[in-house]
C-alpha atoms as a PDB file:
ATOM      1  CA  UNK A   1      93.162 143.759 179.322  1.00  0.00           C
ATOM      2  CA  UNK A   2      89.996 144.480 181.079  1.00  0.00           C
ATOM      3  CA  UNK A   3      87.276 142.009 180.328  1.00  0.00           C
ATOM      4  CA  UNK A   4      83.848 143.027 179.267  1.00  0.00           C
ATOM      5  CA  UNK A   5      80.645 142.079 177.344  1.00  0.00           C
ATOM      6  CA  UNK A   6      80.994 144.273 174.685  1.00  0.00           C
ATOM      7  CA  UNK A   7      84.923 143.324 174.453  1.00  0.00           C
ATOM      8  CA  UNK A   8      83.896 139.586 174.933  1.00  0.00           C
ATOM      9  CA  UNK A   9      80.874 139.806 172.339  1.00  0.00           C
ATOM     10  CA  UNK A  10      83.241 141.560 169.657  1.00  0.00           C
ATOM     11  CA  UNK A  11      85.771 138.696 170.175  1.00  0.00           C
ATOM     12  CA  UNK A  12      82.703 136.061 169.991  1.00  0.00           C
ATOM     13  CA  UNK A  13      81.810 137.853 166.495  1.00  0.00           C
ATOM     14  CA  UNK A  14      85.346 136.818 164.874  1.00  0.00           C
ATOM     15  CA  UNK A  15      85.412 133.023 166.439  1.00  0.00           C
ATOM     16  CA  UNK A  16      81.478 131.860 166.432  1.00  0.00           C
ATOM     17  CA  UNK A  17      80.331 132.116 162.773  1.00  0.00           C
ATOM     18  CA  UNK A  18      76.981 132.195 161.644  1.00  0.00           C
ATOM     19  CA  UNK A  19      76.761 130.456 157.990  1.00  0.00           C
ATOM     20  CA  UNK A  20      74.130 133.223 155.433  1.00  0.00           C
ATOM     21  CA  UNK A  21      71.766 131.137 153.175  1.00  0.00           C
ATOM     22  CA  UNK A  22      70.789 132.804 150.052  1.00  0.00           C
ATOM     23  CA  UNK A  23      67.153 131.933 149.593  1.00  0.00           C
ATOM     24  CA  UNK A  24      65.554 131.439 145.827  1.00  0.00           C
ATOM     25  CA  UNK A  25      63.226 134.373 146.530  1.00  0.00           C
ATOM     26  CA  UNK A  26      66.446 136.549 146.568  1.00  0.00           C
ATOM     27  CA  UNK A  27      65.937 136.899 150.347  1.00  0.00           C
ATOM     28  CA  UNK A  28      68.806 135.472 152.937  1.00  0.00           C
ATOM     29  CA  UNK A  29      68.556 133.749 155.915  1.00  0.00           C
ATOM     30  CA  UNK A  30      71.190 132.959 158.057  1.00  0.00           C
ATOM     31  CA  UNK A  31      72.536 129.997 160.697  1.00  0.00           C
ATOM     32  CA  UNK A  32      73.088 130.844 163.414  1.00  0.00           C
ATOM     33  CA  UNK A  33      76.110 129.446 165.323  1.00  0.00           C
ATOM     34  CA  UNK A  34      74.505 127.017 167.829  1.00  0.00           C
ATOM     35  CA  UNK A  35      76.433 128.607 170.850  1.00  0.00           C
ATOM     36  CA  UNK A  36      74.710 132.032 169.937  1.00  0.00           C
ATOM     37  CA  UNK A  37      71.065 130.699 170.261  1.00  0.00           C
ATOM     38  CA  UNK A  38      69.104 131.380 173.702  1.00  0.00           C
ATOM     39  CA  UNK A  39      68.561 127.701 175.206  1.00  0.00           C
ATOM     40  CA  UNK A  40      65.203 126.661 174.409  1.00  0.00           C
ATOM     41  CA  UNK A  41      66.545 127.075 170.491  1.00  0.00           C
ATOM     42  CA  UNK A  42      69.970 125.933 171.138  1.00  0.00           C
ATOM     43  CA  UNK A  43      68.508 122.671 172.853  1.00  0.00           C
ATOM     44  CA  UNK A  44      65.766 121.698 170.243  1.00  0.00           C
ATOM     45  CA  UNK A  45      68.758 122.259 167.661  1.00  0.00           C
ATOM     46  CA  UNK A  46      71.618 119.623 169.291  1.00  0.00           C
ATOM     47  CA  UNK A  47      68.279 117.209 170.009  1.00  0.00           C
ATOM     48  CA  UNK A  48      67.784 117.327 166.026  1.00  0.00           C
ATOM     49  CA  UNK A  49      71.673 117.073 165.542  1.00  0.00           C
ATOM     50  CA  UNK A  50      72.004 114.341 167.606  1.00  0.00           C
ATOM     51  CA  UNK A  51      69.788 112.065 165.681  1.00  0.00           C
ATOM     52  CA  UNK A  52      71.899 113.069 162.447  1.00  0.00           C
ATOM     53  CA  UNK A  53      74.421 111.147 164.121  1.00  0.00           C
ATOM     54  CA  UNK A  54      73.574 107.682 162.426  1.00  0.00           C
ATOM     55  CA  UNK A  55      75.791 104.529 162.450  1.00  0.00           C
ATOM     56  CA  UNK A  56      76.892 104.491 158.901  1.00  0.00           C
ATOM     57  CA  UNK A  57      77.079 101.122 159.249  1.00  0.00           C
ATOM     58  CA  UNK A  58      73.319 100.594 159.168  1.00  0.00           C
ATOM     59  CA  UNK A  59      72.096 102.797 156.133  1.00  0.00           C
ATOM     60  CA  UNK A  60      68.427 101.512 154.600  1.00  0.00           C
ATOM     61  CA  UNK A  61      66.211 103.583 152.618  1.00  0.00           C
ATOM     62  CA  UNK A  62      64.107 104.714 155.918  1.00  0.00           C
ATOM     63  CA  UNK A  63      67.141 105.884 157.925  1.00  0.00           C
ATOM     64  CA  UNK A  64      68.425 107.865 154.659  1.00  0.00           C
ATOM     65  CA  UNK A  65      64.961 109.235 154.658  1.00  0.00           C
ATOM     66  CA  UNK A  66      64.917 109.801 158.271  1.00  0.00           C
ATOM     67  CA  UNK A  67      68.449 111.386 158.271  1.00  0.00           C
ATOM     68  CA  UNK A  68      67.151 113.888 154.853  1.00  0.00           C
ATOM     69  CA  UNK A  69      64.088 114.830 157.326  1.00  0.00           C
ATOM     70  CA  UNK A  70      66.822 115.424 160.406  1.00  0.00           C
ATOM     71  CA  UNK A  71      69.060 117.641 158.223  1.00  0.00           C
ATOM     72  CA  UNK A  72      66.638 119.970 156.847  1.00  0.00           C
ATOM     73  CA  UNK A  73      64.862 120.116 160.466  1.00  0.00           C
ATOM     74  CA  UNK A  74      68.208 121.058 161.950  1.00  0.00           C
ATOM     75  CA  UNK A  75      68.509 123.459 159.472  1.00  0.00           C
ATOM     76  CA  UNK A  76      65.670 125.188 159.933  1.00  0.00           C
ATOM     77  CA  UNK A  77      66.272 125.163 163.400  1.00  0.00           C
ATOM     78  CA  UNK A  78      69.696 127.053 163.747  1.00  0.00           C
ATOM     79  CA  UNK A  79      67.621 129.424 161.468  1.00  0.00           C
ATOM     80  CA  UNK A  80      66.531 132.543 162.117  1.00  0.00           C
ATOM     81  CA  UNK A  81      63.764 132.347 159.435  1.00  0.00           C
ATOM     82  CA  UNK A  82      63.082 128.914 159.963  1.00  0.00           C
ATOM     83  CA  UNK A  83      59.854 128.312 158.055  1.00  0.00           C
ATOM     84  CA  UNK A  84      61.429 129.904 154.897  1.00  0.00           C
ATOM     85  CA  UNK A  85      64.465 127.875 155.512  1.00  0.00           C
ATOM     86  CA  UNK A  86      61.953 124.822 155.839  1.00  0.00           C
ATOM     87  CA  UNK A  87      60.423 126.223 152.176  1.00  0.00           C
ATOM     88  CA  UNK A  88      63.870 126.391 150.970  1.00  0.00           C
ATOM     89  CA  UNK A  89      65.065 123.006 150.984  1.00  0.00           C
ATOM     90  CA  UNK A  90      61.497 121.025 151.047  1.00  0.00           C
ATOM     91  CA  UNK A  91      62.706 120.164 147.552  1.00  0.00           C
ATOM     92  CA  UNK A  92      66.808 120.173 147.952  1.00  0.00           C
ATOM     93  CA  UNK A  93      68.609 116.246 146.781  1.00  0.00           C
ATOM     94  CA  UNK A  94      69.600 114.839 149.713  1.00  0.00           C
ATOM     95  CA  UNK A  95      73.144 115.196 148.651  1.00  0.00           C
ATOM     96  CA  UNK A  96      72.683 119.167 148.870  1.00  0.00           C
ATOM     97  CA  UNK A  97      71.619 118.944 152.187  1.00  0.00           C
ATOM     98  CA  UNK A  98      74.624 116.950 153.473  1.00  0.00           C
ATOM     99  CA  UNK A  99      77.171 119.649 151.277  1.00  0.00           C
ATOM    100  CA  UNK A 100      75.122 122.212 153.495  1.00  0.00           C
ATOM    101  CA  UNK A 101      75.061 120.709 156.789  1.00  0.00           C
ATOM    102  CA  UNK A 102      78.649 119.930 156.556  1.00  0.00           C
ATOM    103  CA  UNK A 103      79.125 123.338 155.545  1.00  0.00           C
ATOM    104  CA  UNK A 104      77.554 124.807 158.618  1.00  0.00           C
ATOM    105  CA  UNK A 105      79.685 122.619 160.622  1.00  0.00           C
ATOM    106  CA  UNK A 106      82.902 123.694 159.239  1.00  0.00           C
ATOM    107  CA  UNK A 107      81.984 127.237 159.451  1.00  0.00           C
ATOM    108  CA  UNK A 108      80.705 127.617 162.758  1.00  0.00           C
ATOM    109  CA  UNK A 109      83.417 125.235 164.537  1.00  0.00           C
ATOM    110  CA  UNK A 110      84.786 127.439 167.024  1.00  0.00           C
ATOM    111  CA  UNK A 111      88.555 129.235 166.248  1.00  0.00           C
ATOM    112  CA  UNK A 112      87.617 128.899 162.115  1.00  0.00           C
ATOM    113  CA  UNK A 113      87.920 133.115 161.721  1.00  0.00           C
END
């Protein structure tokens, strides 16, 4: 098998999901698969994921409100529409956003195809 970057990129299509978001305005956005971002996205994204990353252990009402904040900024930033993303869930229950982060997660775990 010869190895190539369209080969390679056709094989990273089936294993590296991205996760579409259907938007109220009928429009979609989708997440992008954090390996697929160029680095300056792909860094500001695992910064904002790492601080989702809470010890559950130590739950008050400012770190849920800090964690809500950190989820729908993480989602916006594996966006590729990210201020209609932002839009989006400015008014999505906090238990929404955790359904869709974990979502994301599942889908774009590497090997899932």
């Amino acid at each position: 098998m010869t190895s190539s970057l369209e080969r390679i990129m056709a094989e990273v299509a089936k294993s590296y999901l991205s996760v579409p978001l259907e938007l109220r305005d009928g429009s979609t956005a989708t997440l992008r698969n954090i390996l697929l971002m160029d680095e300056t996205d792909r860094r500001r994204a695992t910064t904002t994921l790492a601080g989702l990353d809470a010890d559950p252990d130590h739950f008050d009402a400012d770190v849920v409100e800090e964690q809500v904040r950190l989820s729908r900024e993480f989602l916006a930033a594996v966006s590729d529409r990210p201020e209609a993303v932002r839009g989006e869930l400015a008014d999505w229950p906090a238990a929404a956003l955790v359904v869709l982060v974990n979502e994301y997660m599942e889908a774009t775990q590497a090997g899932e195809a």
